[in-house]
Protein backbone atom coordinates (compact mmCIF):
# COMPACT_ATOMS: atom_id res chain seq x y z
CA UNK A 1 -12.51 -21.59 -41.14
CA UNK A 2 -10.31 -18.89 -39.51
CA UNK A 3 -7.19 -20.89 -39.88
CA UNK A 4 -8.37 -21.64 -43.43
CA UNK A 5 -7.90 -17.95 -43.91
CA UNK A 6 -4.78 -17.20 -42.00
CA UNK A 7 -2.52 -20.44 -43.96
CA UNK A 8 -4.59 -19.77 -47.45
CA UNK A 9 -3.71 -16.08 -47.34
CA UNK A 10 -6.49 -14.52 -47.05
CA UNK A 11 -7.14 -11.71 -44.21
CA UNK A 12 -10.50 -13.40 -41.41
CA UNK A 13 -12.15 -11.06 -39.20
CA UNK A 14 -13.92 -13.29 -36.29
CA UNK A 15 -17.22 -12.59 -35.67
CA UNK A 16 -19.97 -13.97 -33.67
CA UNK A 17 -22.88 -14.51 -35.91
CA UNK A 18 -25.29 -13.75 -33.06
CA UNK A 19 -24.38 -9.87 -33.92
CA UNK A 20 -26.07 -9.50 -36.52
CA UNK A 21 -25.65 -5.74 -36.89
CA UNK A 22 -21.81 -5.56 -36.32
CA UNK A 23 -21.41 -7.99 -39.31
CA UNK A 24 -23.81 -5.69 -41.39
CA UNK A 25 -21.73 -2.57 -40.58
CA UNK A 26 -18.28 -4.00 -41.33
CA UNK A 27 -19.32 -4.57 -44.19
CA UNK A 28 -19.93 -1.04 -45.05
CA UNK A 29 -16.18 -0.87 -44.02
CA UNK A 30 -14.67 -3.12 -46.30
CA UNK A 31 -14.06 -2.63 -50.41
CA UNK A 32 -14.22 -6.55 -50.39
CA UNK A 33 -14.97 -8.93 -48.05
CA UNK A 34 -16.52 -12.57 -48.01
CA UNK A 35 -18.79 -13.74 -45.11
CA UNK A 36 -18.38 -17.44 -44.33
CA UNK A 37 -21.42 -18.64 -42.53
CA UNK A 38 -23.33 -22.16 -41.32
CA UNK A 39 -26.37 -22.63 -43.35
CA UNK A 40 -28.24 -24.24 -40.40
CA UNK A 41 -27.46 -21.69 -37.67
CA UNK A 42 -26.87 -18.09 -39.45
CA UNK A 43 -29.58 -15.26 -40.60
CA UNK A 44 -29.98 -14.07 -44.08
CA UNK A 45 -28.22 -10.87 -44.33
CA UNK A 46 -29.57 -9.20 -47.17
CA UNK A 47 -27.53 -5.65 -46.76
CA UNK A 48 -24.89 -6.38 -48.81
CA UNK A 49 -24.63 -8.46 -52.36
CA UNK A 50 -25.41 -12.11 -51.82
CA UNK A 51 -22.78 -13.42 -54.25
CA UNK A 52 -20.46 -12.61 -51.14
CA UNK A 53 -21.84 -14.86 -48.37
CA UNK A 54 -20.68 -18.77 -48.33
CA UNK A 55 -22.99 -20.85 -46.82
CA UNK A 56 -21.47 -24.66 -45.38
CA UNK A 57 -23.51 -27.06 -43.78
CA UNK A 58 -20.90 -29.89 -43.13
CA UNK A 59 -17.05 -28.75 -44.19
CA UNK A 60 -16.13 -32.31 -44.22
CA UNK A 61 -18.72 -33.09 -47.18
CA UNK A 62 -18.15 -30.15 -48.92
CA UNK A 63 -13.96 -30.36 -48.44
CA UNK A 64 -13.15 -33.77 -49.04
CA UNK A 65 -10.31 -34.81 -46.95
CA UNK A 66 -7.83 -35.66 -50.16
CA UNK A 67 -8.41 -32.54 -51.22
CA UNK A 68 -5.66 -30.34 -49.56
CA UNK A 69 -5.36 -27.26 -50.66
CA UNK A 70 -2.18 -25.20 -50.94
CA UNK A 71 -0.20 -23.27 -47.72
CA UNK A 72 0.15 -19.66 -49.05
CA UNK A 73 3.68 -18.55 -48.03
CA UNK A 74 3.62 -15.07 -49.91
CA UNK A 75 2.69 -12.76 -46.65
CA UNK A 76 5.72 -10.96 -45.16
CA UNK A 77 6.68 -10.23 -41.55
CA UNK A 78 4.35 -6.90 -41.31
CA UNK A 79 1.52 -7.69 -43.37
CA UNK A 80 -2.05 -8.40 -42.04
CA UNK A 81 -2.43 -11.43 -40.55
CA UNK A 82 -5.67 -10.45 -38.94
CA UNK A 83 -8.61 -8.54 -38.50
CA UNK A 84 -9.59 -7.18 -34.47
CA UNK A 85 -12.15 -4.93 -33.49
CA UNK A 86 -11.07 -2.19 -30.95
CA UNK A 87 -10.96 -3.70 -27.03
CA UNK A 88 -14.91 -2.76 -26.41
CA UNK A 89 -16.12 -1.47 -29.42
CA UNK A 90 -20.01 -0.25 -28.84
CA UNK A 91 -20.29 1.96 -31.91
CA UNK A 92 -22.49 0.58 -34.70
CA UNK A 93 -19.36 0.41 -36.83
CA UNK A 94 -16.96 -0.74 -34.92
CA UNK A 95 -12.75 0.11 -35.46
CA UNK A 96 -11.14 -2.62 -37.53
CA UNK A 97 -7.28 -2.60 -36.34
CA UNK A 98 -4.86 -5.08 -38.46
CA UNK A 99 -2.67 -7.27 -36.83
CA UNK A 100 0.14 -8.34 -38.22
CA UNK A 101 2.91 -11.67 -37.55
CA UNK A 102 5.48 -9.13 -36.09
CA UNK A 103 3.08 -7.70 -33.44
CA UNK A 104 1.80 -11.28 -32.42
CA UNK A 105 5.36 -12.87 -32.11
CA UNK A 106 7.26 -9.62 -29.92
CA UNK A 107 4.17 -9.79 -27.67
CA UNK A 108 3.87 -13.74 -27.13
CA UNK A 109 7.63 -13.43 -26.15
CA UNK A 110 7.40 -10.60 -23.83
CA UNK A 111 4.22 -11.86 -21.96
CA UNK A 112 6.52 -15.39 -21.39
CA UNK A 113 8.99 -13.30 -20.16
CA UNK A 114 7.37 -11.18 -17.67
CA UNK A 115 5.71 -13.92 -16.74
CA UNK A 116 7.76 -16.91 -16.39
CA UNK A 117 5.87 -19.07 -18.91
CA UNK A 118 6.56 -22.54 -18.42
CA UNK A 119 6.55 -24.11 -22.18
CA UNK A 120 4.50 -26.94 -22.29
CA UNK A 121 3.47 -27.11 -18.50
CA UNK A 122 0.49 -24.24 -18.58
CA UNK A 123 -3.10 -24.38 -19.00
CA UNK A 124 -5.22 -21.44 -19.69
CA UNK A 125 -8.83 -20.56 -19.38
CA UNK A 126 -10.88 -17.99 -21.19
CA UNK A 127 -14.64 -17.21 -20.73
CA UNK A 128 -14.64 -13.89 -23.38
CA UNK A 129 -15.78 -13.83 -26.64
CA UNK A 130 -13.22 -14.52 -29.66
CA UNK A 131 -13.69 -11.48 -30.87
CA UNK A 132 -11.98 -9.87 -28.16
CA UNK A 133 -8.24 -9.03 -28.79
CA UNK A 134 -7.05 -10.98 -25.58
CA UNK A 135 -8.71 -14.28 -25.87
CA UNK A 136 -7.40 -14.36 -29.42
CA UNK A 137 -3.83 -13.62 -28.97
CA UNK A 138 -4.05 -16.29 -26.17
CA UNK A 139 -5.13 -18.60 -28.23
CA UNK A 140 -1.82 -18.00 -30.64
CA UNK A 141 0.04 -17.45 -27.63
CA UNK A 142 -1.04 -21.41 -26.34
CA UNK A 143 -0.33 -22.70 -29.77
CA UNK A 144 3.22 -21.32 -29.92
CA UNK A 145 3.93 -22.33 -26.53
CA UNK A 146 2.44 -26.19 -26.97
CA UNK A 147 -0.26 -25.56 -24.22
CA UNK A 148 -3.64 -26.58 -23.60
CA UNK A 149 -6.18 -24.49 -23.36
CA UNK A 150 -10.00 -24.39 -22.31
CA UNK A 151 -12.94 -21.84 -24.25
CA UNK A 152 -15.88 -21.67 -22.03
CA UNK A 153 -18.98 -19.84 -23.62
CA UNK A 154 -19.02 -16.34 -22.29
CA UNK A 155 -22.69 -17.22 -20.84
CA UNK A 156 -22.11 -19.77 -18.73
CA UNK A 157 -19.73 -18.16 -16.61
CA UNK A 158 -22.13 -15.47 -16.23
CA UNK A 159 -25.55 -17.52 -15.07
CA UNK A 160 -23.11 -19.36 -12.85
CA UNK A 161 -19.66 -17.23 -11.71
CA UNK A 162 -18.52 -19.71 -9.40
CA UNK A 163 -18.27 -22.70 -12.18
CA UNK A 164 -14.76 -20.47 -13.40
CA UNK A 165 -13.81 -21.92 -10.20
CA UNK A 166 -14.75 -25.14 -10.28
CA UNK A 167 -13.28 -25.75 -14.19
CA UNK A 168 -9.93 -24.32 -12.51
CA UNK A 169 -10.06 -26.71 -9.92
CA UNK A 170 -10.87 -29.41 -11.98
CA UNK A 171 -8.40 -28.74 -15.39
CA UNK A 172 -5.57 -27.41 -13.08
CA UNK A 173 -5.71 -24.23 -14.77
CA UNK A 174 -2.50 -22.07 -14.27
CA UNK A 175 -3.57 -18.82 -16.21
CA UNK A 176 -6.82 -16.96 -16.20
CA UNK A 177 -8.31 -13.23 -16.89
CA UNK A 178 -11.43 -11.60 -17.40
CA UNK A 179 -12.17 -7.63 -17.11
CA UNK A 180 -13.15 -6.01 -14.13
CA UNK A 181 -17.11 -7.12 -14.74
CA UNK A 182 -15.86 -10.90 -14.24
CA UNK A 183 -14.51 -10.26 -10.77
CA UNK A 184 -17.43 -8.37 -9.37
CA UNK A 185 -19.79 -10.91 -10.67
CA UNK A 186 -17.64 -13.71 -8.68
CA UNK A 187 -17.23 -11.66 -5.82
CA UNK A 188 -21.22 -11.09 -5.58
CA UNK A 189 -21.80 -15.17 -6.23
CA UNK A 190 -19.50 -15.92 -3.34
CA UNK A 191 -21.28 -13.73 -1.24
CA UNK A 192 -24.20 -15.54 -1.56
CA UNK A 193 -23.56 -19.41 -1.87
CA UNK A 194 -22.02 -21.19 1.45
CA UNK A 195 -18.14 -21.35 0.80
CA UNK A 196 -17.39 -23.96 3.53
CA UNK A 197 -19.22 -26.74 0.96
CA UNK A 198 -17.31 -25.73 -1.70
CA UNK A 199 -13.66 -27.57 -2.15
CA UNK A 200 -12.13 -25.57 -4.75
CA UNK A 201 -8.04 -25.70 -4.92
CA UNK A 202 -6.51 -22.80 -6.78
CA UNK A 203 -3.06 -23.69 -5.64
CA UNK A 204 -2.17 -24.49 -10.02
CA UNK A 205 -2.97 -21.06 -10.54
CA UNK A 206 0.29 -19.12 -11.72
CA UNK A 207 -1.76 -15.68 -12.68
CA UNK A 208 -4.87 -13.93 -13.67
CA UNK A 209 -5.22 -10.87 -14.86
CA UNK A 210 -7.66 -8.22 -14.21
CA UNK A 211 -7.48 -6.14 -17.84
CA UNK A 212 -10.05 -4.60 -20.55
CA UNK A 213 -11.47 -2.36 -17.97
CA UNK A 214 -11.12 0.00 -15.74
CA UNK A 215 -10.16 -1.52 -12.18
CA UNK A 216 -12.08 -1.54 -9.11
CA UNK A 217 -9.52 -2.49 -6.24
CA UNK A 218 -11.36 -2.43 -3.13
CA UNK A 219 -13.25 -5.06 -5.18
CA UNK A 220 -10.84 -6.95 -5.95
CA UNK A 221 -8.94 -6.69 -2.43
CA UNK A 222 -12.40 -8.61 -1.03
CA UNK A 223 -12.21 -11.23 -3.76
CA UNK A 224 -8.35 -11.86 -2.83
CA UNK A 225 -9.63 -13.05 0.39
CA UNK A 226 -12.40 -15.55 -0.56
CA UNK A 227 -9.87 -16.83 -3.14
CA UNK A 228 -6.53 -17.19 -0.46
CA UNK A 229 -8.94 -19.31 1.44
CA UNK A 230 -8.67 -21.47 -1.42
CA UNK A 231 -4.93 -21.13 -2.20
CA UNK A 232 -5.51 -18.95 -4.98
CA UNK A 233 -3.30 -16.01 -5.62
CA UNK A 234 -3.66 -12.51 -5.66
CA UNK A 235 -5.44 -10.48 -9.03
CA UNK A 236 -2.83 -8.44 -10.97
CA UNK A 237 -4.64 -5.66 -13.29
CA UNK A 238 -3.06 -5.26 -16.39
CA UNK A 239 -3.19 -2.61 -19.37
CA UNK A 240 -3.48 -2.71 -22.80
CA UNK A 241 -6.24 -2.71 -25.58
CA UNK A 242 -6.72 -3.97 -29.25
CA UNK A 243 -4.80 -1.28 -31.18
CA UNK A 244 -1.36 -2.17 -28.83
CA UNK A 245 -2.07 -5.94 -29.36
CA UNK A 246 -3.22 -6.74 -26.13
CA UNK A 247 -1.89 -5.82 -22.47
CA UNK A 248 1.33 -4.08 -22.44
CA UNK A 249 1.80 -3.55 -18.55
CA UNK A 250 1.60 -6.33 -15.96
CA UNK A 251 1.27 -5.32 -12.02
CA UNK A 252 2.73 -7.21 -9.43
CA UNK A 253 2.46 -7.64 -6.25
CA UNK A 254 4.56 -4.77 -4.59
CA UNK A 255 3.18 -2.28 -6.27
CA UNK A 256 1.48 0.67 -4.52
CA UNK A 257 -2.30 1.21 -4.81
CA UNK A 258 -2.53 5.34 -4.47
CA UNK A 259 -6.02 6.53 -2.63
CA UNK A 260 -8.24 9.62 -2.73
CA UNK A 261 -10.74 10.92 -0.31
CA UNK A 262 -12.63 12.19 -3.97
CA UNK A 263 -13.42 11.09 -6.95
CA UNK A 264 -12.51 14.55 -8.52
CA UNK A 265 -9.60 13.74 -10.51
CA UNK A 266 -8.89 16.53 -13.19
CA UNK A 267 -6.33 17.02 -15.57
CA UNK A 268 -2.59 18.30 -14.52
CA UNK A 269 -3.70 17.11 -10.51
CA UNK A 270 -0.94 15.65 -8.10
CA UNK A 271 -1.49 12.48 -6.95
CA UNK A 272 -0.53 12.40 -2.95
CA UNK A 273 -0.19 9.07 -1.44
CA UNK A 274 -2.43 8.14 1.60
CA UNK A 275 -3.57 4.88 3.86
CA UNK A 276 -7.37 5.20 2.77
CA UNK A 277 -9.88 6.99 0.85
CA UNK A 278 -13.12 6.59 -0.92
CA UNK A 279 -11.15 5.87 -4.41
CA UNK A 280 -8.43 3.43 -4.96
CA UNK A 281 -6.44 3.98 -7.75
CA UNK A 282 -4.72 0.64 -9.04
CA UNK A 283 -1.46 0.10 -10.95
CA UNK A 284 -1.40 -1.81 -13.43
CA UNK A 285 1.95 -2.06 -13.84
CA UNK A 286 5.62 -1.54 -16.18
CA UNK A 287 5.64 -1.33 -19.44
CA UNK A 288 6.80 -4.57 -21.56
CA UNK A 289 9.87 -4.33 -23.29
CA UNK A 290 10.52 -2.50 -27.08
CA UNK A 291 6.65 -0.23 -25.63
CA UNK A 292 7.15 2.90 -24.13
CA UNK A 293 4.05 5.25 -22.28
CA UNK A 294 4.48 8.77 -21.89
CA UNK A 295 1.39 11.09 -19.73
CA UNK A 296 0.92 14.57 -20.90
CA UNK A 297 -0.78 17.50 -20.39
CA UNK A 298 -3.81 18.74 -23.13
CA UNK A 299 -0.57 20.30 -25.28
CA UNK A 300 1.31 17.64 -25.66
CA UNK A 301 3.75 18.00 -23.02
CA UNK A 302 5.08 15.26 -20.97
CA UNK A 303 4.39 15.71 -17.25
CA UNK A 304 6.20 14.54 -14.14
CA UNK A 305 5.38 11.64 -12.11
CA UNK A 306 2.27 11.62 -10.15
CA UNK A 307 0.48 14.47 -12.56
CA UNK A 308 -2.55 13.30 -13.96
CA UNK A 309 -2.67 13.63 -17.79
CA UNK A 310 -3.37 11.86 -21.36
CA UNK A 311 -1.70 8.65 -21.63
CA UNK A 312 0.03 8.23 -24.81
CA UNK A 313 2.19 4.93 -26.32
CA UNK A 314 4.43 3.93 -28.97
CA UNK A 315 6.53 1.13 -29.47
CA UNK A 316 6.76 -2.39 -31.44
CA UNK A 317 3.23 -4.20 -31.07
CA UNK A 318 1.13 -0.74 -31.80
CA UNK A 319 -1.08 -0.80 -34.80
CA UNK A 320 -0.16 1.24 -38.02
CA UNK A 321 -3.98 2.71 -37.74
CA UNK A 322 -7.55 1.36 -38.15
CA UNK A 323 -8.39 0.47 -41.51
CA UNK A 324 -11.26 2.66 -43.66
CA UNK A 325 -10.84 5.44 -40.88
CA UNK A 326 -8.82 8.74 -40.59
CA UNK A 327 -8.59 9.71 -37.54
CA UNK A 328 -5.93 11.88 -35.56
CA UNK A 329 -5.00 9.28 -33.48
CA UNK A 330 -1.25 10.11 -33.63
CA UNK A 331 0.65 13.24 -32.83
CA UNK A 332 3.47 14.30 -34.89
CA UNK A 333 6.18 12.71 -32.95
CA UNK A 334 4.19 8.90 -33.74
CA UNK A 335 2.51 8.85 -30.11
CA UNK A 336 -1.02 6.93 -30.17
CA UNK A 337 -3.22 9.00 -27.93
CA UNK A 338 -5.15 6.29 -25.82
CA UNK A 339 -8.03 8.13 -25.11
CA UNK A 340 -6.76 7.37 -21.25
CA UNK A 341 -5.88 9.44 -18.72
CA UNK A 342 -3.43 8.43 -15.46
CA UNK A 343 0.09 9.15 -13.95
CA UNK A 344 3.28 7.09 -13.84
CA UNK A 345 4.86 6.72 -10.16
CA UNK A 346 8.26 4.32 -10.42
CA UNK A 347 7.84 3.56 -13.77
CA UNK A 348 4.66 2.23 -13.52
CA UNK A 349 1.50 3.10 -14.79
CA UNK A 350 -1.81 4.30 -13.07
CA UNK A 351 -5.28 4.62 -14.12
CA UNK A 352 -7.94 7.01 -13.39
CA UNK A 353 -10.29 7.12 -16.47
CA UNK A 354 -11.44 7.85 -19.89
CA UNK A 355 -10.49 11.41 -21.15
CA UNK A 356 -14.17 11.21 -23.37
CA UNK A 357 -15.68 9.35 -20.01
CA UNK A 358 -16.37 12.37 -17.40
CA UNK A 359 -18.10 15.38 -15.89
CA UNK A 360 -17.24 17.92 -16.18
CA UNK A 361 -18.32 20.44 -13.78
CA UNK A 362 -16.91 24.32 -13.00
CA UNK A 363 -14.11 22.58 -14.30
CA UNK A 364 -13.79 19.75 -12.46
CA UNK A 365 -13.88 16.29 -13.88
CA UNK A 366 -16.08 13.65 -12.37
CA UNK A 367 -15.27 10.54 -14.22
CA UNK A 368 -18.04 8.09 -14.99
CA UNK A 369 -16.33 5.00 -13.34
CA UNK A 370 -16.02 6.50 -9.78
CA UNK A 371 -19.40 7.74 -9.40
CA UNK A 372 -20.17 4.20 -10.26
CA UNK A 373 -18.36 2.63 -7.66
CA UNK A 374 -20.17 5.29 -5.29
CA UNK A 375 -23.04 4.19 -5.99
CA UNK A 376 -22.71 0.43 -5.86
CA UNK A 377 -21.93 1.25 -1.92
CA UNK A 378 -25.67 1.94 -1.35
CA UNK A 379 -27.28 -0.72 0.40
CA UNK A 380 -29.99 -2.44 -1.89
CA UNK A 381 -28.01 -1.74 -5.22
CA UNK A 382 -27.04 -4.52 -7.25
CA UNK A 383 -23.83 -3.37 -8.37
CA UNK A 384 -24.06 -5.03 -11.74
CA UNK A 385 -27.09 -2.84 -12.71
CA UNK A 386 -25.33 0.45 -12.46
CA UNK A 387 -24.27 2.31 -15.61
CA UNK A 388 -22.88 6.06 -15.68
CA UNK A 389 -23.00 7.33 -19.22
CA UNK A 390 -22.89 10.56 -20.60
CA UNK A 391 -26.88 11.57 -22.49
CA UNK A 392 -26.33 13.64 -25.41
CA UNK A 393 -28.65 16.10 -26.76
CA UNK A 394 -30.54 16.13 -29.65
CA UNK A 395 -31.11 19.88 -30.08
């Protein structure tokens, strides 16, 4: 039904049906909207007017086959093509950020040019859910490219980590990502199953990204080495998110991972390079052609290279802004404040944390993700039941 939408004209958001409140509170978004759903799988929804939902059992009986319908060829270059949610959208109503043909196409031909895309000759695998900007835009990517590609339901990769291996082995898979949550879960399955049974080959894989968020690197440095012994190649993080179309920065392999004996990172702080430390800081890369990133200070200003700041971007594949929402996204100058903080060393970008995602204490900033990692270093922790969050009062 989504490519219904997208060659009939009309605008699809993807959903999955199973969240049953996000659908609800888009529609509280939207001036008009149709919800296409399976009569033998959906729930009622009753929130909004029923003369809007469309209910199909079997789309063959109800579309006959000679019945063919009519291509719409009346949207231009920059209009809508689709409907994302923001990368990790929690809130009950969630951002909706258009995408439009312009954005897809300049991004599809940067990532297979930073990448050496082989037309033709790659096969991808994705575990996320659809409604996640990057498994989408690979799927367009794969289509304009004439690749394969394989959609594994999010859950069974997460009862059983190690079966991402074994479809890679098996399908020859050459490109693979997942956020930072994938890799630990791996990581903590290998740890626990015997290795020398297994006979996994990575050797097809070309890359796999580490992206969506924030990046643990001592993690990942441990998972390098259970997947070498495989011939599998080394995790790059990336950087990007739903409003920029997907990742704009790629890392590679010579970049410098920057350490800290603290994880008290504030605002306007010098980043001094060292050999260890209880924080690694990854990079996650250059920018992609026709994007630029700037880090400033709280005013606006654009610091020098190894400051901590606010990470800011404009270029081609950035949204316009989210759609039902005003928000002061954008300075004056068109720069999309991220909501990221970091520093740029070499023309490549750095990571530290959320500006809304710390503590802040006698002026220090503790961010959320670092004390996390601290604490998954405590013997008898399970590392993917810790959660640092900020509690909010309620007088």
């Amino acid at each position: 039904m989504f490519w219904c939408c997208i060659l009939g004209g009309v605008i699809p958001i993807y959903l999955d049906e199973k969240n049953h409140d996000k659908i609800e509170s888009i529609a509280e978004v939207l001036d008009k909207f149709y919800l296409f759903k399976y009569k033998e799988t959906s729930k009622e929804t009753k929130s909004y007017p029923h003369k809007n939902i469309i209910s199909i059992k079997h789309i063959d009986q109800e579309f006959p086959k000679d019945n063919e319908g009519v291509i719409w060829d009346g949207r231009k270059y920059e209009d809508p093509l689709f409907i994302q949610l923001s990368s990790g959208s929690t809130n009950r109503v969630p951002k909706l950020i258009p995408i439009n043909t312009k954005q897809l196409n300049y991004h599809i031909y940067c990532f297979n040019k930073m990448n050496n895309w082989e037309y033709g000759y790659e096969f991808s695998l994705n575990w996320l859910p659809l409604d996640h900007v990057v498994p989408m835009i690979d799927i367009f990517r794969n289509i304009v490219n004439e690749s394969p590609q394989l959609i594994v339901a999010k859950d069974n990769i997460i009862q059983n980590p190690s079966l991402w291996l074994d479809l890679i082995t098996h399908y020859k898979i050459s490109r693979t990502w997942a956020p930072n949550f994938g890799f630990q879960l791996l990581l903590n399955n290998l740890l626990q199953i015997n290795n020398e049974s297994n006979n996994w080959n990575l050797t097809s894989l070309k890359s796999v990204f580490n992206a969506g968020e924030q990046v643990n690197s001592l993690m990942i440095s441990k998972l390098n080495e259970y997947l070498r012994r495989f011939g599998g190649i080394s995790i790059k993080p990336a950087y990007g998110m739903a409003e920029m179309g997907s990742y704009i920065t790629y890392a590679n392999s010579n970049s410098i991972t920057f350490y800290s004996s603290s994880f008290r990172l504030n605002p306007d702080d010098e980043i001094i390079y060292s050999e260890g430390g209880n924080v690694a800081i990854a990079c996650v890369g250059k920018v992609m052609p026709g994007m630029k990133i700037i880090v400033t200070d709280i005013y606006g200003n654009k610091l020098k290279d190894k400051k901590i700041g606010y990470i800011k971007t404009k270029g081609v594949t950035l949204f316009n802004g989210y759609i039902g929402k005003n928000t002061n996204d954008f300075d004056d100058n068109g720069w999309y404040d991220t909501g990221d903080m970091g520093f740029i060393f070499n023309n490549e970008l750095y990571i530290t944390g959320r500006s809304k995602e710390s503590l802040i204490i006698n002026g220090t900033h503790y961010f959320n993700f670092d004390i996390e990692n601290t604490i998954r270093e405590i013997d008898g922790v399970r590392s993917t039941d810790i959660a640092v969050s900020i509690i909010k009062n309620s007088f």
